[in-house]
PDB file of N, CA and C in Angstrom:
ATOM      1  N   UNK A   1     -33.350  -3.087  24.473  1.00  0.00           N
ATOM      2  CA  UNK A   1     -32.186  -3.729  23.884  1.00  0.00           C
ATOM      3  C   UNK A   1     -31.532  -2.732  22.930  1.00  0.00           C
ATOM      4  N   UNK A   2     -30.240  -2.158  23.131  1.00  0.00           N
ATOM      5  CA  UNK A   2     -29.572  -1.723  22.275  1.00  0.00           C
ATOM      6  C   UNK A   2     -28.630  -2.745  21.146  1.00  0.00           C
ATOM      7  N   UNK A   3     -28.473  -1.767  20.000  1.00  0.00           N
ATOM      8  CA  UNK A   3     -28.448  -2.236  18.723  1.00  0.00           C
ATOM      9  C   UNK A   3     -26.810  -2.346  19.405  1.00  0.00           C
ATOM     10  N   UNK A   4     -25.989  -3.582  18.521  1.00  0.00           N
ATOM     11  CA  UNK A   4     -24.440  -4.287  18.652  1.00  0.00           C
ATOM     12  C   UNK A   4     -23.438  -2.961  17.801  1.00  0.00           C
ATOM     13  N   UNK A   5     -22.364  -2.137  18.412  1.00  0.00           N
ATOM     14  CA  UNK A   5     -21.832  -1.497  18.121  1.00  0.00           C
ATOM     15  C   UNK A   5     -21.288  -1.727  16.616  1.00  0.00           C
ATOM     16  N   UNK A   6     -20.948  -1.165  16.075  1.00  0.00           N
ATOM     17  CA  UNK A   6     -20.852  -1.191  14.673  1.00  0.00           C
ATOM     18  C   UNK A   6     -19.203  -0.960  14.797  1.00  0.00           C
ATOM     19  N   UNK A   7     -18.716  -1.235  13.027  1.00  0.00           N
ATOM     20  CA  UNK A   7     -17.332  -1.012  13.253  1.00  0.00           C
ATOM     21  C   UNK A   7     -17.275   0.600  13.560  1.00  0.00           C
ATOM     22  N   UNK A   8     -16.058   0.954  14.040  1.00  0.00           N
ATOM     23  CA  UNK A   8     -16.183   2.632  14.009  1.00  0.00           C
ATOM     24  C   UNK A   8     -15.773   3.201  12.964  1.00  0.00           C
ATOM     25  N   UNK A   9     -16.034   4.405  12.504  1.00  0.00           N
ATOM     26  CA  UNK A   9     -15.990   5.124  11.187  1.00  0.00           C
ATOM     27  C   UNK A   9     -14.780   6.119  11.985  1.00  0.00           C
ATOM     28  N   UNK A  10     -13.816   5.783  10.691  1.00  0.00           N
ATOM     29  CA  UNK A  10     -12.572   6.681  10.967  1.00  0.00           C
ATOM     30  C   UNK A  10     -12.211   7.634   9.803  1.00  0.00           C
ATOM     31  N   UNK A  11     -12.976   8.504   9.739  1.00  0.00           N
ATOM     32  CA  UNK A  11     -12.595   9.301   8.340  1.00  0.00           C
ATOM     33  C   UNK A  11     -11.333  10.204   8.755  1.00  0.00           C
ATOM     34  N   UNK A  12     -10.798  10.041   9.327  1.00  0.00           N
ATOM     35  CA  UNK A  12      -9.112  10.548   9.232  1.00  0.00           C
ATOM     36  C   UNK A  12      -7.782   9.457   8.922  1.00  0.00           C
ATOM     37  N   UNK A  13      -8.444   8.171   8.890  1.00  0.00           N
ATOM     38  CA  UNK A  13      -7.596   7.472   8.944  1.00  0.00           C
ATOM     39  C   UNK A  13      -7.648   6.683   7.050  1.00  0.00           C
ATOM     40  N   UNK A  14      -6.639   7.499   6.384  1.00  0.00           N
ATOM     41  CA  UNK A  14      -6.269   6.884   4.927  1.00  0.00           C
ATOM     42  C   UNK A  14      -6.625   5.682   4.387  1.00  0.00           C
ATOM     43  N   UNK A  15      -6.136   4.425   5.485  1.00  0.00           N
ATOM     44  CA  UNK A  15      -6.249   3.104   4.947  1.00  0.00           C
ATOM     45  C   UNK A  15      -7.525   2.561   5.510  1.00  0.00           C
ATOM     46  N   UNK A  16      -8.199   3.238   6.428  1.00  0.00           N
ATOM     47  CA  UNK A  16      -9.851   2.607   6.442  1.00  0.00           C
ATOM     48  C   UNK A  16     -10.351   1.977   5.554  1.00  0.00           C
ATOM     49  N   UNK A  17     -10.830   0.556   5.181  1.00  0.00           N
ATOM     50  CA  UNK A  17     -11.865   0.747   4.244  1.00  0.00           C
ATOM     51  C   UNK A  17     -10.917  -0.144   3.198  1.00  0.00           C
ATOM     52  N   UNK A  18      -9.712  -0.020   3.027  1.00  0.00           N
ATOM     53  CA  UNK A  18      -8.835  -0.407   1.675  1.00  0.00           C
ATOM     54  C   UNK A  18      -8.241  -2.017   2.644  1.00  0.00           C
ATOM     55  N   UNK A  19      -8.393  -2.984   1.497  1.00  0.00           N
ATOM     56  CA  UNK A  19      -7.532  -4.016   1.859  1.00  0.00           C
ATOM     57  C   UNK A  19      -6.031  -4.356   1.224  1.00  0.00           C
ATOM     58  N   UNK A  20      -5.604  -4.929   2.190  1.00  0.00           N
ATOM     59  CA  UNK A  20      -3.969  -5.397   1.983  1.00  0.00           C
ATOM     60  C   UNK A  20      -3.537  -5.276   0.232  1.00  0.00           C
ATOM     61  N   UNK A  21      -5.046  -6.226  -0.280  1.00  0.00           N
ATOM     62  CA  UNK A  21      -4.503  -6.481  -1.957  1.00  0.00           C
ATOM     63  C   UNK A  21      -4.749  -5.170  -2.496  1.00  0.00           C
ATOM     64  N   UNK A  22      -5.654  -4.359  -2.377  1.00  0.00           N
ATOM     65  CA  UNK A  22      -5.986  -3.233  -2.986  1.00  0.00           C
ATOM     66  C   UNK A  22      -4.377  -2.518  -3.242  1.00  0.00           C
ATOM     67  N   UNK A  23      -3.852  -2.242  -1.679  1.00  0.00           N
ATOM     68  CA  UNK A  23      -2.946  -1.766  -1.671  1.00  0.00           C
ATOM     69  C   UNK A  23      -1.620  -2.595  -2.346  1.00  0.00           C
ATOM     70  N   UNK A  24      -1.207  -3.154  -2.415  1.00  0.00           N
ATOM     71  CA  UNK A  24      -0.468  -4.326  -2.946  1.00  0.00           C
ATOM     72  C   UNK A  24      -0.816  -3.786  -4.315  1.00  0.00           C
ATOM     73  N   UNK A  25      -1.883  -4.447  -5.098  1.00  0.00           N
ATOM     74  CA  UNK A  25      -2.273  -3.914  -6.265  1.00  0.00           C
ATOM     75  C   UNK A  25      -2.028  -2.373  -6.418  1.00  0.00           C
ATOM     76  N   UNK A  26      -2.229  -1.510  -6.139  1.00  0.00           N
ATOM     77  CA  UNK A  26      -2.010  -0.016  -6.256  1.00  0.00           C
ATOM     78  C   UNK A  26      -0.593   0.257  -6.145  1.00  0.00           C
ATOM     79  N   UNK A  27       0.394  -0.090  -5.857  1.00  0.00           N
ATOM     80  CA  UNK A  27       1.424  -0.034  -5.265  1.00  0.00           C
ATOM     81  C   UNK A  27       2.649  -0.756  -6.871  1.00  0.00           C
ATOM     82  N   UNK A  28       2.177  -1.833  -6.661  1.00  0.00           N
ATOM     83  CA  UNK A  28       2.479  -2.753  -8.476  1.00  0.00           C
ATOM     84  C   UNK A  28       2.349  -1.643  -9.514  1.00  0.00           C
ATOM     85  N   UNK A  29       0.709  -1.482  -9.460  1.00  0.00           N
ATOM     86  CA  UNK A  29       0.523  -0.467 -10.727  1.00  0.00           C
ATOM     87  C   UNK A  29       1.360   0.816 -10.585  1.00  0.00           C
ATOM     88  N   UNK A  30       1.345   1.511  -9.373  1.00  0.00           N
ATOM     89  CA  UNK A  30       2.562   2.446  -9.653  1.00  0.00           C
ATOM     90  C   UNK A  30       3.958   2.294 -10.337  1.00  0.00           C
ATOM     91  N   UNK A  31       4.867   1.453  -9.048  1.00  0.00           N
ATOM     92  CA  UNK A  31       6.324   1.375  -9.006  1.00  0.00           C
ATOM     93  C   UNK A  31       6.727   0.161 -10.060  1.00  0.00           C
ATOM     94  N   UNK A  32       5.654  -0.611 -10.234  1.00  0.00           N
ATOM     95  CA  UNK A  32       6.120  -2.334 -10.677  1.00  0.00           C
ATOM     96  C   UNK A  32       7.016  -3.204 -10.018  1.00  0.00           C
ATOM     97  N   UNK A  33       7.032  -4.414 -10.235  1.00  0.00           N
ATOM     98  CA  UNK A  33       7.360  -4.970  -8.914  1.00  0.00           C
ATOM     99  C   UNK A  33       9.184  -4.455  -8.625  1.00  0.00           C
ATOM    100  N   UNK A  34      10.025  -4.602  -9.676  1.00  0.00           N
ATOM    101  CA  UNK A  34      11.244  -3.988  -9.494  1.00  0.00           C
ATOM    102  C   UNK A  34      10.904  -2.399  -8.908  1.00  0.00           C
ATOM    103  N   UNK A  35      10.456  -1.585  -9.162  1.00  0.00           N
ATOM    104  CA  UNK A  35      10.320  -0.293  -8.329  1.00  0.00           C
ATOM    105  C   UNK A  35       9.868  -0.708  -6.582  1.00  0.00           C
ATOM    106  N   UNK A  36       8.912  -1.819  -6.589  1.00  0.00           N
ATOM    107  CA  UNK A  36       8.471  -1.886  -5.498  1.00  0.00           C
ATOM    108  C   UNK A  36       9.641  -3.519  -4.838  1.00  0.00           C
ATOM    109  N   UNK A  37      10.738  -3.313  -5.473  1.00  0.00           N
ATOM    110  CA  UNK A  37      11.541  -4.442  -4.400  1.00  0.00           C
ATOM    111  C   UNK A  37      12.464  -3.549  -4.320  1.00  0.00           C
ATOM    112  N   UNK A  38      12.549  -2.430  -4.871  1.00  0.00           N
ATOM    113  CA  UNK A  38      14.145  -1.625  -4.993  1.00  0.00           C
ATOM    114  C   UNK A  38      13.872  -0.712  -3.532  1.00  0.00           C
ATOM    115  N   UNK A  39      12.342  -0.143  -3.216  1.00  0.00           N
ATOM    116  CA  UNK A  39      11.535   0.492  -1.962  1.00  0.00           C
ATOM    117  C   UNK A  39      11.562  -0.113  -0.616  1.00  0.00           C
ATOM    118  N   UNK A  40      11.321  -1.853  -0.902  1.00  0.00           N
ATOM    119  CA  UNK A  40      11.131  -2.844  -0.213  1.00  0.00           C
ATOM    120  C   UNK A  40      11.508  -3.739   0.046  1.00  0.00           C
ATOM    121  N   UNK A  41      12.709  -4.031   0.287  1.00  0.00           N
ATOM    122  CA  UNK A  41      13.708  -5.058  -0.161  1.00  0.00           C
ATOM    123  C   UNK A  41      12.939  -6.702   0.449  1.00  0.00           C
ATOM    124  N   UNK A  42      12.180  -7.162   0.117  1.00  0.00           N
ATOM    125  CA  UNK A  42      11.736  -8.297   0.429  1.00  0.00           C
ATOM    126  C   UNK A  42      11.489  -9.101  -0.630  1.00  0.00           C
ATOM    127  N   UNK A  43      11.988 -10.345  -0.222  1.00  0.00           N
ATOM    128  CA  UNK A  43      12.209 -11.742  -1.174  1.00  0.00           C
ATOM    129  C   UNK A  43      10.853 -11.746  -2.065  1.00  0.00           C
ATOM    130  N   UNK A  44       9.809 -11.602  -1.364  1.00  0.00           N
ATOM    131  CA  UNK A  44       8.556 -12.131  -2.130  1.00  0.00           C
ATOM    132  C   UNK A  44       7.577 -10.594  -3.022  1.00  0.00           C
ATOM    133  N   UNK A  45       9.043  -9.743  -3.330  1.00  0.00           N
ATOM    134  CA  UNK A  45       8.694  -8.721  -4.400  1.00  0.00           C
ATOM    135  C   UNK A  45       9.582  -8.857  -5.238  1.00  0.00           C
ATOM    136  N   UNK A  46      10.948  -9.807  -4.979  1.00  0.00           N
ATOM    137  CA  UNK A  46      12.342  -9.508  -5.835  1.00  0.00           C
ATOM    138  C   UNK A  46      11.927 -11.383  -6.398  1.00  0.00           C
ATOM    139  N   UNK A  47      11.523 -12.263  -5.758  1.00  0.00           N
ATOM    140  CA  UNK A  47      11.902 -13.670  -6.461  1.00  0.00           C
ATOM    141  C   UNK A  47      10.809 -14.041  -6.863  1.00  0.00           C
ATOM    142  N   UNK A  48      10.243 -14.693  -8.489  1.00  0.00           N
ATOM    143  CA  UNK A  48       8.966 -14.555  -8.824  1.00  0.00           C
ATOM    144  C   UNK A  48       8.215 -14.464  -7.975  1.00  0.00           C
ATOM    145  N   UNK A  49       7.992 -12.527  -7.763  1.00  0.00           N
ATOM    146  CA  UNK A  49       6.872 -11.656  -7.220  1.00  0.00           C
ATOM    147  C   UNK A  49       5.219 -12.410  -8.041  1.00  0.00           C
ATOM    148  N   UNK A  50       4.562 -12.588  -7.023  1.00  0.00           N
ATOM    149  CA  UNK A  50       3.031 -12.344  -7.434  1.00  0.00           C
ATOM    150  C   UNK A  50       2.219 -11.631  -6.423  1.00  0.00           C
ATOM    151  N   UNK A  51       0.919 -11.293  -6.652  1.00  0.00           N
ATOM    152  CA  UNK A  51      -0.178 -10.420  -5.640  1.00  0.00           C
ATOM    153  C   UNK A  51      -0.033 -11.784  -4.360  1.00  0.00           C
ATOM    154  N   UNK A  52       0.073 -13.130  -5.201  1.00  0.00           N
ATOM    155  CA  UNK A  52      -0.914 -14.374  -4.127  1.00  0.00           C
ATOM    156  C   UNK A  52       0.206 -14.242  -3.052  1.00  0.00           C
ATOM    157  N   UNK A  53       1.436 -14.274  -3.555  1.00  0.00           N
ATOM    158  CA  UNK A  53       2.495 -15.023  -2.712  1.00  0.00           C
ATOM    159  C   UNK A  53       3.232 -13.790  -1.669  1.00  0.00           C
ATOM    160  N   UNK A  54       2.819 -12.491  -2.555  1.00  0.00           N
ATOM    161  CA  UNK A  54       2.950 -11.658  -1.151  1.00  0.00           C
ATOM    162  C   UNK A  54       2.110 -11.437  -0.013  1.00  0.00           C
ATOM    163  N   UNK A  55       1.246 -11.656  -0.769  1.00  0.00           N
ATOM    164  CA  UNK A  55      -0.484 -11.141   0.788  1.00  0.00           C
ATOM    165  C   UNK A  55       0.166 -12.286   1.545  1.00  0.00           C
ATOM    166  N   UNK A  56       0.044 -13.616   1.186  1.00  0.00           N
ATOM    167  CA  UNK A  56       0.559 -14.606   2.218  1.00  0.00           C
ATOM    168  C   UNK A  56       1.568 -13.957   2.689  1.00  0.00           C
ATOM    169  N   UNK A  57       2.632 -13.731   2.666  1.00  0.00           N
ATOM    170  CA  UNK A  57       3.932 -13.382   3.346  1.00  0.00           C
ATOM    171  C   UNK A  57       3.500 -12.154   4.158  1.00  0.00           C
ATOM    172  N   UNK A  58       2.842 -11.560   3.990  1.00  0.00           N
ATOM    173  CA  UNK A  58       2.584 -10.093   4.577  1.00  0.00           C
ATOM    174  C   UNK A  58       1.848 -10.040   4.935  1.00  0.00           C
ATOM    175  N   UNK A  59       0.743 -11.021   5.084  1.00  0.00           N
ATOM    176  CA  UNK A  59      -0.778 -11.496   6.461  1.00  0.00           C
ATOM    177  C   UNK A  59       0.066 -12.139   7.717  1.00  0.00           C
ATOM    178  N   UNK A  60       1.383 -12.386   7.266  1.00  0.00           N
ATOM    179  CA  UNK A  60       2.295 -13.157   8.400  1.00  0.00           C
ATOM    180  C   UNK A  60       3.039 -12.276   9.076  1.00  0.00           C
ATOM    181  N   UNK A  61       3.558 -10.985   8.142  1.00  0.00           N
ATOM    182  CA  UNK A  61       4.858 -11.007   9.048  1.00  0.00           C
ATOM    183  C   UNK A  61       4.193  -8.792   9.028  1.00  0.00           C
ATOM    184  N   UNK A  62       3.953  -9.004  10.372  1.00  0.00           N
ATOM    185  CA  UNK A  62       3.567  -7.270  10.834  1.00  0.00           C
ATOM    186  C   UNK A  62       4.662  -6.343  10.187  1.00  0.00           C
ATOM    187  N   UNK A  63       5.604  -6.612  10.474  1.00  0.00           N
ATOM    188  CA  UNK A  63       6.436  -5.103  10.049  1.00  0.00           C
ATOM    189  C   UNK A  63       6.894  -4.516   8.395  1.00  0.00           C
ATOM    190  N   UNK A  64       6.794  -5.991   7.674  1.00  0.00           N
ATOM    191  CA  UNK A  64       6.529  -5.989   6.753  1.00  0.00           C
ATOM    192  C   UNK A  64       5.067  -5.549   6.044  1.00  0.00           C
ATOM    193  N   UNK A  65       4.375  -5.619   6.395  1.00  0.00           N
ATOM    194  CA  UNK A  65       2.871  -4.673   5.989  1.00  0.00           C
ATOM    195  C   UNK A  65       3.248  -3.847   6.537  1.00  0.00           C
ATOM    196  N   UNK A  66       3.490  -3.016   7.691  1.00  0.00           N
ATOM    197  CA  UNK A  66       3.640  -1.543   8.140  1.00  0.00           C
ATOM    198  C   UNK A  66       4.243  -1.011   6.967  1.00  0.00           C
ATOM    199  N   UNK A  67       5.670  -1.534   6.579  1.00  0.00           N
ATOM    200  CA  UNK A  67       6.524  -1.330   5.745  1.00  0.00           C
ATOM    201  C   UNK A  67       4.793  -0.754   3.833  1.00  0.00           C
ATOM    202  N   UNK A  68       4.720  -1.701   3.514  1.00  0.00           N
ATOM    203  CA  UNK A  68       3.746  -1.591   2.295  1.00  0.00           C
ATOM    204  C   UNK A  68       3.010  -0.606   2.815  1.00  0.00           C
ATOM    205  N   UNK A  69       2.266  -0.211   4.186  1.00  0.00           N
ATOM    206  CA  UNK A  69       1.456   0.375   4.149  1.00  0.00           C
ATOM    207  C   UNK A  69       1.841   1.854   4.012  1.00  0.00           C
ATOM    208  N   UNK A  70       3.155   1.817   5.183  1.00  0.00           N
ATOM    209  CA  UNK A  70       3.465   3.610   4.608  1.00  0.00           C
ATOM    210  C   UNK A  70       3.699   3.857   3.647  1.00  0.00           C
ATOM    211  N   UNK A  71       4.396   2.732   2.688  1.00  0.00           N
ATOM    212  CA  UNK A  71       4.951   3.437   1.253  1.00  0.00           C
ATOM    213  C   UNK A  71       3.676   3.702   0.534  1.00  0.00           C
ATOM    214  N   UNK A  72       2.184   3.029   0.589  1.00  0.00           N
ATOM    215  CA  UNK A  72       1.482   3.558   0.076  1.00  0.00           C
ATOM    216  C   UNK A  72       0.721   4.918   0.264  1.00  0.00           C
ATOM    217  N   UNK A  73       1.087   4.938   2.081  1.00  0.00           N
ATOM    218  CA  UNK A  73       0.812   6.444   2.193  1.00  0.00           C
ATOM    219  C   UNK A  73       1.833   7.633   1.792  1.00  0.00           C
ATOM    220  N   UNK A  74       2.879   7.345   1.531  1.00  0.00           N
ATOM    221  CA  UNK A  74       3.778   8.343   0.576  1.00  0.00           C
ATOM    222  C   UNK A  74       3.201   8.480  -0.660  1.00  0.00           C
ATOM    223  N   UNK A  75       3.179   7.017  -1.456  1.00  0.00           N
ATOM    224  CA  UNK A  75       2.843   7.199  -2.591  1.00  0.00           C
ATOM    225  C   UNK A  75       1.763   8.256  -2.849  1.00  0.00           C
ATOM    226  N   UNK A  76       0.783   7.817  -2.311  1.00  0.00           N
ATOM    227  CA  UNK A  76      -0.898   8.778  -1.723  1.00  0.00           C
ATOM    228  C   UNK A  76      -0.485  10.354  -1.618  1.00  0.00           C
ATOM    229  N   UNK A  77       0.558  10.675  -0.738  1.00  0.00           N
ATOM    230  CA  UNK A  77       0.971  12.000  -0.052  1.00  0.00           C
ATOM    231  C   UNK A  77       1.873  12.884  -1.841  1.00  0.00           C
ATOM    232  N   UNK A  78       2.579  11.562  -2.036  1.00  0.00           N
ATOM    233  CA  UNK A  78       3.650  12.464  -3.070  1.00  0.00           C
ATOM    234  C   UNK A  78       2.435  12.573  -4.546  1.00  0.00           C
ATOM    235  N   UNK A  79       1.668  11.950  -4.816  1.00  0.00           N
ATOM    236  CA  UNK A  79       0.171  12.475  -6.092  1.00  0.00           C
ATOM    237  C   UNK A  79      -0.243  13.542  -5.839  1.00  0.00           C
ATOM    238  N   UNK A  80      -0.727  13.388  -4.270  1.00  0.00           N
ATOM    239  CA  UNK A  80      -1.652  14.724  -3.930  1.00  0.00           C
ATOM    240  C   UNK A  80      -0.766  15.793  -3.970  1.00  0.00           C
ATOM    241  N   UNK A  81       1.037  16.428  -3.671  1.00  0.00           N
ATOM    242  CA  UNK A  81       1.158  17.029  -4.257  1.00  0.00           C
ATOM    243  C   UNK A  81       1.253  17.377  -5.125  1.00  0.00           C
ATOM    244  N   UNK A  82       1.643  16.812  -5.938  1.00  0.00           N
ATOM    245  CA  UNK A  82       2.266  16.574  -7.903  1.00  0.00           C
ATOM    246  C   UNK A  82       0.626  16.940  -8.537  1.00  0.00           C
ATOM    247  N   UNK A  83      -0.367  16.424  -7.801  1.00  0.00           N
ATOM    248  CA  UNK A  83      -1.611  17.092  -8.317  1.00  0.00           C
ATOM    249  C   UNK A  83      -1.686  18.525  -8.098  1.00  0.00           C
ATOM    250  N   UNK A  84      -1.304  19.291  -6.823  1.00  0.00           N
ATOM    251  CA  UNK A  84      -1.831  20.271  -6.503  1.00  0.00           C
ATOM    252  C   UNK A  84      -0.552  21.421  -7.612  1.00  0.00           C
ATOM    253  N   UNK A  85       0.759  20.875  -7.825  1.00  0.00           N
ATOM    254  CA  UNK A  85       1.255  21.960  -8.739  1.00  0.00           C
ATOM    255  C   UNK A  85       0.995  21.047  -9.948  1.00  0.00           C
ATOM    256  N   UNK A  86       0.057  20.641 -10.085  1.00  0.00           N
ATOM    257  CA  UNK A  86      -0.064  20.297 -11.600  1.00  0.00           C
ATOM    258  C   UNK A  86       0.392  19.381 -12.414  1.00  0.00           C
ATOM    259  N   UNK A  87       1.133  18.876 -11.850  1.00  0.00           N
ATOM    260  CA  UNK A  87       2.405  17.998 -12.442  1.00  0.00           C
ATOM    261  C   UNK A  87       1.612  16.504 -12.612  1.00  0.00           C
ATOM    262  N   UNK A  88       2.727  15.711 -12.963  1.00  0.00           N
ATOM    263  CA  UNK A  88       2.492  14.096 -12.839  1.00  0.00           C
ATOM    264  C   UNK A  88       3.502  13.600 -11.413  1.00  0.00           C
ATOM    265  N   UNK A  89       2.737  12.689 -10.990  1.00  0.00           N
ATOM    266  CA  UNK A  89       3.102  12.132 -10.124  1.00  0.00           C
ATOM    267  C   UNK A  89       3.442  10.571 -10.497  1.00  0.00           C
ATOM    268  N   UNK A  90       4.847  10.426 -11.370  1.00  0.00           N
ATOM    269  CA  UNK A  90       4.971   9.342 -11.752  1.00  0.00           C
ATOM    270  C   UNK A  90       6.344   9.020 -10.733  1.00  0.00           C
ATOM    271  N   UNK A  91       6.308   7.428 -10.708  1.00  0.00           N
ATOM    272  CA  UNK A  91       7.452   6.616  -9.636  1.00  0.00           C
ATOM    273  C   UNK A  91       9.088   7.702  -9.490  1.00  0.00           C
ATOM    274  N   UNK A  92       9.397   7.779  -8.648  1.00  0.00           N
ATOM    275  CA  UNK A  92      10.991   8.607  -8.516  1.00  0.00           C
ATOM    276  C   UNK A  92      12.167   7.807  -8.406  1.00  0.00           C
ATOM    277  N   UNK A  93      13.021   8.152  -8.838  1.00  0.00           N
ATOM    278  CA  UNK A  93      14.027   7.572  -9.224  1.00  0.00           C
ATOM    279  C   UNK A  93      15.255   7.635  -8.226  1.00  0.00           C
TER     280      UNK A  93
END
């Protein structure tokens, strides 16, 4: 009897491992929610925004998480440079 395949390990893939709120949360703490409705133009970041009432909206609607997910991989991409010359990698204007 072989052992039940396991999830697969994707160490190239950024968002492995991280959930929706993590990102959501990480994303807040950067831009705040006005930085992150001005990025994202969606109702449930611009009209009393909360963590609860977006995961709902964005466990629903696919293109809208695609949307959160790349901006967090920018966000991710634009630190790691701002780290590598030294700098701060604070929200852009």
């Amino acid at each position: 009897m072989t052992a039940p395949p396991s999830s697969p390990i994707q160490p190239r893939n950024p968002l492995h491992g991280l959930t929706l709120e993590a990102l959501l949360n990480a994303l807040v703490t950067h831009y705040g929610w006005l930085g992150l409705s001005e990025r994202i133009p969606l109702r449930c970041f611009t009209s009393d925004p909360s963590v609860a009432s977006s995961l709902k909206f964005l466990r629903k609607t696919p293109w809208a998480r695609e949307k959160v997910e790349a901006l967090y991989l920018f966000m991710q991409r634009d630190a790691a440079r701002a780290q590598r010359r030294g700098g701060s990698a604070g929200p852009r204007r």
